[in-house]
Protein backbone atom coordinates (compact mmCIF):
# COMPACT_ATOMS: atom_id res chain seq x y z
CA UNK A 1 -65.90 -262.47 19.16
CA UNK A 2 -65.35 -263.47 22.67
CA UNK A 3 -62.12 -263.86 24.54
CA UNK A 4 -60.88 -263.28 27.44
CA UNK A 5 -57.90 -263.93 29.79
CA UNK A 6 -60.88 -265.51 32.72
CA UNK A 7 -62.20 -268.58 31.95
CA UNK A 8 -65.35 -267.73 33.85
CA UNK A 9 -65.81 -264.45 32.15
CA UNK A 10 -66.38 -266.29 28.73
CA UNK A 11 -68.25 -269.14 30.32
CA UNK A 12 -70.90 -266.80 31.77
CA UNK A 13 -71.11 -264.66 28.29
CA UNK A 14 -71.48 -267.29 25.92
CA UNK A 15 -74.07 -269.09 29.17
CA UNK A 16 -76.41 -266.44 28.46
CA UNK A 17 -77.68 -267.88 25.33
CA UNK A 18 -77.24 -268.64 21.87
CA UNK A 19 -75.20 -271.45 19.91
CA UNK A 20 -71.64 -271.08 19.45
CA UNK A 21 -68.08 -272.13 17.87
CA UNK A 22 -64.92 -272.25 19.29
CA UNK A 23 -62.65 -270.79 17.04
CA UNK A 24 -58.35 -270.51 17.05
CA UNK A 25 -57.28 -267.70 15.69
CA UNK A 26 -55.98 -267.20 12.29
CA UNK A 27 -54.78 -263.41 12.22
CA UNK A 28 -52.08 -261.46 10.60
CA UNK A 29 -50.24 -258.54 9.08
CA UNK A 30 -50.19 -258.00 5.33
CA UNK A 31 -46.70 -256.14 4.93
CA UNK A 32 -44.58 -256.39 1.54
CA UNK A 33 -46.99 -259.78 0.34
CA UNK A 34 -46.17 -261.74 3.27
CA UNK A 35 -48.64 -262.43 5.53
CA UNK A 36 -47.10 -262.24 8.80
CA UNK A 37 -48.98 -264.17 11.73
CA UNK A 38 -50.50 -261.86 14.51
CA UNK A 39 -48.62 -260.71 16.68
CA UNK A 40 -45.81 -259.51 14.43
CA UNK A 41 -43.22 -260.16 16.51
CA UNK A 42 -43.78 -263.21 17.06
CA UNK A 43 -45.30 -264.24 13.42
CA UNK A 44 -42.11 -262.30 11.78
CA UNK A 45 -40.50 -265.91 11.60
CA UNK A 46 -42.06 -266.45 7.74
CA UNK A 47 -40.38 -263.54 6.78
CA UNK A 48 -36.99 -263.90 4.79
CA UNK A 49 -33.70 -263.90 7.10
CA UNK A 50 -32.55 -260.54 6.66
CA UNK A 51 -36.08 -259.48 7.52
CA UNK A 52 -36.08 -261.55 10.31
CA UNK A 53 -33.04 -260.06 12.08
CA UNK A 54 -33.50 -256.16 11.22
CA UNK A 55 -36.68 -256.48 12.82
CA UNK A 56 -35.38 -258.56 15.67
CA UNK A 57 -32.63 -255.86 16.61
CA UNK A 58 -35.59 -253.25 16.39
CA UNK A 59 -37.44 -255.65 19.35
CA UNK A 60 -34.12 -256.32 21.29
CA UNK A 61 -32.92 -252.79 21.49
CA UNK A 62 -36.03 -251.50 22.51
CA UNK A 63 -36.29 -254.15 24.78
CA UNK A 64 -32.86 -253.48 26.28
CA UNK A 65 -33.34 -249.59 26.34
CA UNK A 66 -36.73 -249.70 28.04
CA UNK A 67 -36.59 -248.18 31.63
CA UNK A 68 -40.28 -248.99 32.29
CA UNK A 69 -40.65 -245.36 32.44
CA UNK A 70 -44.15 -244.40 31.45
CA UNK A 71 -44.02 -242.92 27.88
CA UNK A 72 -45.85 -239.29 27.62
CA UNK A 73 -47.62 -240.04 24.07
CA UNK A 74 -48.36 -243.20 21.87
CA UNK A 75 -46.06 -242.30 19.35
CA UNK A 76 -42.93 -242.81 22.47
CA UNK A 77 -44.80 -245.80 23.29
CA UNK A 78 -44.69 -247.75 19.95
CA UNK A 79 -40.90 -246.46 19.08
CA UNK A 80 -39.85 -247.75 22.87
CA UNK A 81 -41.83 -250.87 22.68
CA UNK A 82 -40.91 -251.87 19.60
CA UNK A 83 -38.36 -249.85 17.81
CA UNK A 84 -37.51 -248.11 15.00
CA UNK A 85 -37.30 -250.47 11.83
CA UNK A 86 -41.02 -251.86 13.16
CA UNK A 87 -42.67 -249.08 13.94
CA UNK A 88 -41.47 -247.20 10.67
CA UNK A 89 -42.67 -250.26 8.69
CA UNK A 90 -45.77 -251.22 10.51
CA UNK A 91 -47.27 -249.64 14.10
CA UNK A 92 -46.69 -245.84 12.82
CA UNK A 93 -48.42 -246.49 8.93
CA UNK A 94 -50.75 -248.56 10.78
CA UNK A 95 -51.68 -246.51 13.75
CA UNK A 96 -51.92 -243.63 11.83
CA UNK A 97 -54.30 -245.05 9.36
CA UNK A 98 -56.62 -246.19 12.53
CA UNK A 99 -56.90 -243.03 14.74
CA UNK A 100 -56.18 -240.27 11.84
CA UNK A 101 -54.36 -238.01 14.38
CA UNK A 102 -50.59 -237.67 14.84
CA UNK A 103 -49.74 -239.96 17.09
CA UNK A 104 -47.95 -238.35 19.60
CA UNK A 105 -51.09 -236.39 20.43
CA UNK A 106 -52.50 -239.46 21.58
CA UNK A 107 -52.06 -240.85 25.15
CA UNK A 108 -50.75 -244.38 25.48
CA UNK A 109 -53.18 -245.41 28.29
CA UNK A 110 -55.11 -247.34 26.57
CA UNK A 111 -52.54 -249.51 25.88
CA UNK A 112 -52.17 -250.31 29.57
CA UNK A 113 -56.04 -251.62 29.73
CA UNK A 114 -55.40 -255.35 30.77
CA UNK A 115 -55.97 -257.49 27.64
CA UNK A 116 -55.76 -254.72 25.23
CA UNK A 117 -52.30 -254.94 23.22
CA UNK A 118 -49.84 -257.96 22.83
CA UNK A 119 -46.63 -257.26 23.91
CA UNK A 120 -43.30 -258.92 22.87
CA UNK A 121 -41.21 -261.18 24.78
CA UNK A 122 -37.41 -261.40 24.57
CA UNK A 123 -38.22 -265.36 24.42
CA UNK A 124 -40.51 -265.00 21.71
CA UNK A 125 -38.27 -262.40 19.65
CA UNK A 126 -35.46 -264.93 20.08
CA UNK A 127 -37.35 -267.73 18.73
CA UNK A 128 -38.86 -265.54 15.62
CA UNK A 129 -35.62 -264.49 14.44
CA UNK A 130 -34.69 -268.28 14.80
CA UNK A 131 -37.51 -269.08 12.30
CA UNK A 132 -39.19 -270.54 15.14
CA UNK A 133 -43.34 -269.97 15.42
CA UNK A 134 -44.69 -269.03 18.62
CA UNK A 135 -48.18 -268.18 20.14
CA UNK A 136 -48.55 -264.54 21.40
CA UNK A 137 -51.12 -262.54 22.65
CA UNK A 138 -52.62 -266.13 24.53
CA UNK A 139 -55.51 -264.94 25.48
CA UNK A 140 -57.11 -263.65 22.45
CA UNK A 141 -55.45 -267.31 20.87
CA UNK A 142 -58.87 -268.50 20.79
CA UNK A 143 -61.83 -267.31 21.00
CA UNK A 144 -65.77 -267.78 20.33
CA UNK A 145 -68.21 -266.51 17.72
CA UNK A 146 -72.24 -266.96 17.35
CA UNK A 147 -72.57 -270.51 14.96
CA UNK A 148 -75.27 -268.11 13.15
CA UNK A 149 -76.77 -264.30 12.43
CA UNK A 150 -73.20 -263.04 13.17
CA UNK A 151 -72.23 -260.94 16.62
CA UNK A 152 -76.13 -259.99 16.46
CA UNK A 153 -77.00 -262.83 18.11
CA UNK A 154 -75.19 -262.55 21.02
CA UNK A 155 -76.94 -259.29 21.47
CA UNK A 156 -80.31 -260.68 20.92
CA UNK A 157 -79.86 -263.87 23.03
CA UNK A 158 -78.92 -261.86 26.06
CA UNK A 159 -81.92 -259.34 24.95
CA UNK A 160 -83.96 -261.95 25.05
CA UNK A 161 -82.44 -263.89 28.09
CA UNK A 162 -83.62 -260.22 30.29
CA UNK A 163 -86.64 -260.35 28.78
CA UNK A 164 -87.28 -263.76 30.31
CA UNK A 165 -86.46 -262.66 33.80
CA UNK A 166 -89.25 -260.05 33.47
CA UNK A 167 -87.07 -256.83 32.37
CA UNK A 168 -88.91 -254.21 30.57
CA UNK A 169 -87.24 -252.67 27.65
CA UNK A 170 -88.82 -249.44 26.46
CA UNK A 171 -87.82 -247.93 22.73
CA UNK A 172 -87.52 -244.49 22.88
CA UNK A 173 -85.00 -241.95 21.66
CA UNK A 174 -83.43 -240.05 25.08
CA UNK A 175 -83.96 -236.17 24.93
CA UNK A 176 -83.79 -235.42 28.29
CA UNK A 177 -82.98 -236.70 32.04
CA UNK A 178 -84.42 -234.32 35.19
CA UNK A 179 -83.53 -235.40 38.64
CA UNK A 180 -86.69 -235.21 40.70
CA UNK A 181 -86.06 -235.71 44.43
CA UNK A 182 -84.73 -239.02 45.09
CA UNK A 183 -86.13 -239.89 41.43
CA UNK A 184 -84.98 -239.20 37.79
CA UNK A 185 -87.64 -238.66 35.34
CA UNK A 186 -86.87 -239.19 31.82
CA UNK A 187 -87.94 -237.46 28.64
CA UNK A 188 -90.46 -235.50 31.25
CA UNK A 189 -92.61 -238.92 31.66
CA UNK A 190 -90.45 -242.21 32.48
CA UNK A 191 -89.35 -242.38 36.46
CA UNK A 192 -86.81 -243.92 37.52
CA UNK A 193 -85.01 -244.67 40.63
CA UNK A 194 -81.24 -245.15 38.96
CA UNK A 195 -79.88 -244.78 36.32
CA UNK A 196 -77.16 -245.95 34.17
CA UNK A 197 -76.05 -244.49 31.14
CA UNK A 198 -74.51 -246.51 28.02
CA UNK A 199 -75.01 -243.60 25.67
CA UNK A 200 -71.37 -241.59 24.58
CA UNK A 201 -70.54 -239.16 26.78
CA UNK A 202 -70.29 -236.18 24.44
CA UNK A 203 -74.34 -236.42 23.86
CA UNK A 204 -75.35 -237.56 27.64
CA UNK A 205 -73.82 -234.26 29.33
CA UNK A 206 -76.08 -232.28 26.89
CA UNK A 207 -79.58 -234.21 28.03
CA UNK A 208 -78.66 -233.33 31.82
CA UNK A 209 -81.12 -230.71 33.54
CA UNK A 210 -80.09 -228.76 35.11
CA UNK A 211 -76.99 -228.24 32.74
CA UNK A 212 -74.10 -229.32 34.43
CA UNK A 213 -71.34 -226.82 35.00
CA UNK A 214 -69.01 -225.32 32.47
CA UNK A 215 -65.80 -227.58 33.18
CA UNK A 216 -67.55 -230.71 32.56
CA UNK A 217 -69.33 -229.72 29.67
CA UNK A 218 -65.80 -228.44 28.14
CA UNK A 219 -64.42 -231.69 29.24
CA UNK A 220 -66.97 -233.78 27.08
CA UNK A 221 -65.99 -231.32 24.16
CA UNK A 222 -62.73 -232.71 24.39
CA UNK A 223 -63.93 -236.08 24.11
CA UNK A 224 -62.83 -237.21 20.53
CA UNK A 225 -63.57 -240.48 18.12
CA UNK A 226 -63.18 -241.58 14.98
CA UNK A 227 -66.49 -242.32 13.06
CA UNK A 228 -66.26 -245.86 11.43
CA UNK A 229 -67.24 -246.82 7.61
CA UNK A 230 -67.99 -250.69 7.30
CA UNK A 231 -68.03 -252.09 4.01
CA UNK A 232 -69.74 -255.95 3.62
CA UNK A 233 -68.91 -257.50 0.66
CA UNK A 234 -70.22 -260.98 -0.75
CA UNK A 235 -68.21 -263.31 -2.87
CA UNK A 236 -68.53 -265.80 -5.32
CA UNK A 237 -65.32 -267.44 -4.22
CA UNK A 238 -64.08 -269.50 -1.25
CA UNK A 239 -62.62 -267.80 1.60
CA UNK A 240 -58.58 -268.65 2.69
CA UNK A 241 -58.19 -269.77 6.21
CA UNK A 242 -58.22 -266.44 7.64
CA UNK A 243 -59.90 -264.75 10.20
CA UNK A 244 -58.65 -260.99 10.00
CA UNK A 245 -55.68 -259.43 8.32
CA UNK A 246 -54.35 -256.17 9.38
CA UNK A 247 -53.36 -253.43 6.40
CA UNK A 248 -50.43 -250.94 7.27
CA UNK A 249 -50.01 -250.23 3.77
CA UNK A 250 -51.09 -246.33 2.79
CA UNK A 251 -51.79 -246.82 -0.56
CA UNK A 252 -55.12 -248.32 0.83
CA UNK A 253 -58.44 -246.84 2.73
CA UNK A 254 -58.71 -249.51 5.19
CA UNK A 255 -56.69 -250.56 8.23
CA UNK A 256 -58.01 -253.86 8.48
CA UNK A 257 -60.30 -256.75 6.69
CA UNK A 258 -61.79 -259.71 8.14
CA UNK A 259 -63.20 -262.97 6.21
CA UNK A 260 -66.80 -262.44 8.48
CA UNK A 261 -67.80 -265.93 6.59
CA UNK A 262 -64.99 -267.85 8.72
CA UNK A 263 -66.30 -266.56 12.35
CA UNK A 264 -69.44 -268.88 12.27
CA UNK A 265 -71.25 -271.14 9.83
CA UNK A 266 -73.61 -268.79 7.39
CA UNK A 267 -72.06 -269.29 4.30
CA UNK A 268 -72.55 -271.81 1.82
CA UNK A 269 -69.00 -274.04 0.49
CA UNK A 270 -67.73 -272.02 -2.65
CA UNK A 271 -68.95 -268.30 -1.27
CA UNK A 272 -67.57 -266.24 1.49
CA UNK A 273 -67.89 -263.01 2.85
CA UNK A 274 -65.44 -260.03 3.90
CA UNK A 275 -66.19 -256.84 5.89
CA UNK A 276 -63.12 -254.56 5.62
CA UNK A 277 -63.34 -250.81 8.03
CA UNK A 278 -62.63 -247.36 7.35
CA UNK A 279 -62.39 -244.53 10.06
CA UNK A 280 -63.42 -241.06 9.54
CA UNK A 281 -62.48 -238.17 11.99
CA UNK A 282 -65.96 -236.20 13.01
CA UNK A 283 -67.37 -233.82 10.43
CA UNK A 284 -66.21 -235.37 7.42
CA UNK A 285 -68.35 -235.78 4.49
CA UNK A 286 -68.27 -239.48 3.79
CA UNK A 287 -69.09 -240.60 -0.03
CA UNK A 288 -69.92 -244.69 1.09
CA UNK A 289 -70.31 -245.16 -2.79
CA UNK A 290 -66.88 -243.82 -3.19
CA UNK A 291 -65.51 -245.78 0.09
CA UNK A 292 -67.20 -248.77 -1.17
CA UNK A 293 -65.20 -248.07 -4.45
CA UNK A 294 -62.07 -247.48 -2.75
CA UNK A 295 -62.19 -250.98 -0.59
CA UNK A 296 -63.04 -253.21 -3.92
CA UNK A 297 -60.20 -251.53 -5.77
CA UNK A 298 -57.27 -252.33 -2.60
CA UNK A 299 -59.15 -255.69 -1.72
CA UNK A 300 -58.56 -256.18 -5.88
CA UNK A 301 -54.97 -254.73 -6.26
CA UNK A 302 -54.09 -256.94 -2.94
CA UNK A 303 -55.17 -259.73 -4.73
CA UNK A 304 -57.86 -260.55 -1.93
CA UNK A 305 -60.93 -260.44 -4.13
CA UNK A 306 -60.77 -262.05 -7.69
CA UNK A 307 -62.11 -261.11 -10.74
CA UNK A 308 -65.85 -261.60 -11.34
CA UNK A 309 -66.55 -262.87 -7.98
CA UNK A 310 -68.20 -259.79 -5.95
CA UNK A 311 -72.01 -260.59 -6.25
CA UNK A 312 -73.01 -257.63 -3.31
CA UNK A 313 -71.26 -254.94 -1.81
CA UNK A 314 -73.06 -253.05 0.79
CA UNK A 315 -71.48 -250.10 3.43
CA UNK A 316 -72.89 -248.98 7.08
CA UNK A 317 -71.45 -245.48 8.62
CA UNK A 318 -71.57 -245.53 12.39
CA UNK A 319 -71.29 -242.51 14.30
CA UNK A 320 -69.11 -243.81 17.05
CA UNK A 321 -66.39 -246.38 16.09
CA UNK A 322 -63.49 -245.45 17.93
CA UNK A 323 -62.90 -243.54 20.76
CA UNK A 324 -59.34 -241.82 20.89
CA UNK A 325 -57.17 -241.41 23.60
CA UNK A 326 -56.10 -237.20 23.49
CA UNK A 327 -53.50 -236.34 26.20
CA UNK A 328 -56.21 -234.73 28.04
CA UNK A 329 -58.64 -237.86 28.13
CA UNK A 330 -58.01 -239.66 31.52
CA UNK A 331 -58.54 -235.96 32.84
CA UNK A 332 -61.49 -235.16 30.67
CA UNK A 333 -63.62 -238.79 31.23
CA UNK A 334 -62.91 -238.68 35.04
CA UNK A 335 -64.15 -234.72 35.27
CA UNK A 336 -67.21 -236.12 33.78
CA UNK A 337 -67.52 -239.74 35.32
CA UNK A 338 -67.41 -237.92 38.40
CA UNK A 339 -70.03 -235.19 38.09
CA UNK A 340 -72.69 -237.96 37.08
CA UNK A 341 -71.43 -239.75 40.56
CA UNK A 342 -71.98 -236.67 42.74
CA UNK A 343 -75.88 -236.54 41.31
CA UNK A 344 -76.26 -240.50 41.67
CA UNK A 345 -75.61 -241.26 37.75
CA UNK A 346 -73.57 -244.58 36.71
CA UNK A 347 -71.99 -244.57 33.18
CA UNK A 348 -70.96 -247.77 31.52
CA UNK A 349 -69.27 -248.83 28.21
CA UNK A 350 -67.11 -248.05 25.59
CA UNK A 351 -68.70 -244.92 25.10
CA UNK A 352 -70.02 -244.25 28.72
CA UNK A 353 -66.66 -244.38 29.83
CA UNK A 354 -65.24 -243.44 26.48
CA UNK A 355 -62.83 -246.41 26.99
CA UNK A 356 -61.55 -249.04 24.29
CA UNK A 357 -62.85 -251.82 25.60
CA UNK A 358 -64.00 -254.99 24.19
CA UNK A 359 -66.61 -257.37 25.79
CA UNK A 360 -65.10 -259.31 28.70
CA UNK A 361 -63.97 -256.05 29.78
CA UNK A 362 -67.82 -254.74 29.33
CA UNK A 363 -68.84 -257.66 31.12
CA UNK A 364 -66.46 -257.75 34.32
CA UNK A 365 -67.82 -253.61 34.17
CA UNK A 366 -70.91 -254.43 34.11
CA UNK A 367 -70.80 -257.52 36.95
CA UNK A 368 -69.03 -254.40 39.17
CA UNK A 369 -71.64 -252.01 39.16
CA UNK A 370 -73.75 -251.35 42.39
């Protein structure tokens, strides 16, 4: 999906090629059978009264306790943004079903990239206690999705968009980058006069040569991620009018499911299709039968997927999902971004700069590279 709070960053993506729909969103947070619209604090106004107004006190006291003073983990962060009664019942189970670490052993920067998180308003808080619905989070309100072949096709349009203005794409696995004079020479054959690296940071200190020196190769140890576990399923039944649903609940694998089928317009009236995630902290042994297992049985017991109605279920592990935010990671990325500077290397992306960023935010990267 594409979104962003610049008009002109969207127009230029979705310019590059490819059909598209304009979607609004339809998001929320499955706690205690009530789905609460995204954001919760301003979608809490479905929830019954008393509801309503412990988790409105939780909003307004940290709203009236908050000093602006920057908090020195994420776990500070949600408790001061948000309280006590909301992060006990949603951010903490949530969060710490996401990242798998304890939270406050994670920074809160990210949570200061432009665009990232919603944050409450006192007007908004008001009006949700009220009962009354409000929009937050504006600028991810609406946003726009490939009509067909899923979030592929933007890739491939914009592939094939380069291709047209006579760049040459060459398929081959990276082993090793040499500088050579004023040149780089890749896997001991390819030369190249720059060069700008989208691969994770933790694997592109390794192909340097000469080896770079010890503190930035400790610092890209440091790096860490969650691995990700995607499970596709395909249904027999028609899909509510939802776009994706968060999960704080523990009892379940995944943190979050999306109804892929309402994005764009693959799916035929009367079947739908879900894709719900699972992270995984490095070096764990990952069973996808028995993930794939676990996600039919919460989808089921949530009463998300009905009986009889799964015709496929299919699940994809990807290496790199998530990266996560240590206390040492602003440190750690600049130690490295740095090096590759000082020997005339760029690094770009989520994983180049190991940042949680989505695509506008690759994009305006991308447009600010020299």
């Amino acid at each position: 999906m594409v979104f962003s709070t610049r008009r002109e960053v969207v127009e230029t993506i979705i310019s590059m090629g490819g059909e598209w729909v304009f979607r609004s969103r339809s998001a929320y947070v499955l706690l205690d059978g009530f789905f609460v619209p995204y954001p919760f604090e301003n979608g809490m106004y479905v929830l019954p009264p008393e509801s309503r107004a412990r988790y409105g006190i939780s909003l307004i006291r940290a709203f009236m306790n908050n000093r602006g003073e920057r908090p020195a983990n994420f776990l500070q962060w949600i408790l001061g943004t948000f309280g006590e009664e909301v992060a006990r019942d949603y951010l903490i189970p949530y969060n710490e079903k996401i990242w798998k670490r304890p939270l406050d052993e994670m920074s809160a920067d990210w949570v200061y990239i432009p665009g990232r998180l919603p944050l409450p308003s006192l007007e908004d808080i008001v009006k949700a206690v009220a009962g009354l619905p409000t929009v937050g989070y504006a600028e991810q309100s609406t946003f726009y999705y490939p009509k067909r072949g899923g979030i592929y096709s933007q890739w491939r349009a914009t592939y094939e968009k380069a291709a047209s203005l006579g760049v040459r794409f060459v398929k081959e696995e990276v082993r090793e980058v040499r500088r050579a004079g004023s040149e780089f020479v890749v896997n001991g054959w390819l030369r190249a006069d720059r060069i700008v690296n989208t691969l994770p940071l933790r694997d592109f200190v390794h192909m340097l040569v000469p080896e770079p020196p010890s503190e930035v190769l400790e610092a890209a140890s440091r790096l860490d991620y969650n691995s990700v576990v995607v499970v596709g399923i395909g249904l027999r039944q028609a899909a509510p009018p939802h776009h994706w649903v968060y999960v704080p609940d523990r009892r379940h694998v995944f943190h979050r499911y999306a109804w892929i089928s309402n994005y764009g317009e693959d799916v035929p009236p009367g079947r739908s299709a879900l894709i719900a995630e699972v992270t995984v902290p490095p070096n764990t042994s990952v069973d996808l039968e028995g993930v794939k297992a676990d996600v039919l049985r919460g989808l089921s017991d949530l009463g998300v997927v009905e009986e009889g109605a799964v015709e496929v279920v299919e699940a994809w592990f990807h290496r790199y999902g998530y990266p996560i935010y240590t206390l040492s990671h602003g440190r750690d990325v600049a130690t490295i971004e740095q090096y590759l500077a000082n020997i005339g290397i760029a690094t770009f992306g989520r994983w180049g700069n190991w940042q949680y960023w989505n695509t506008d935010k690759i994009y305006e990267k991308a447009k600010a590279l020299k």
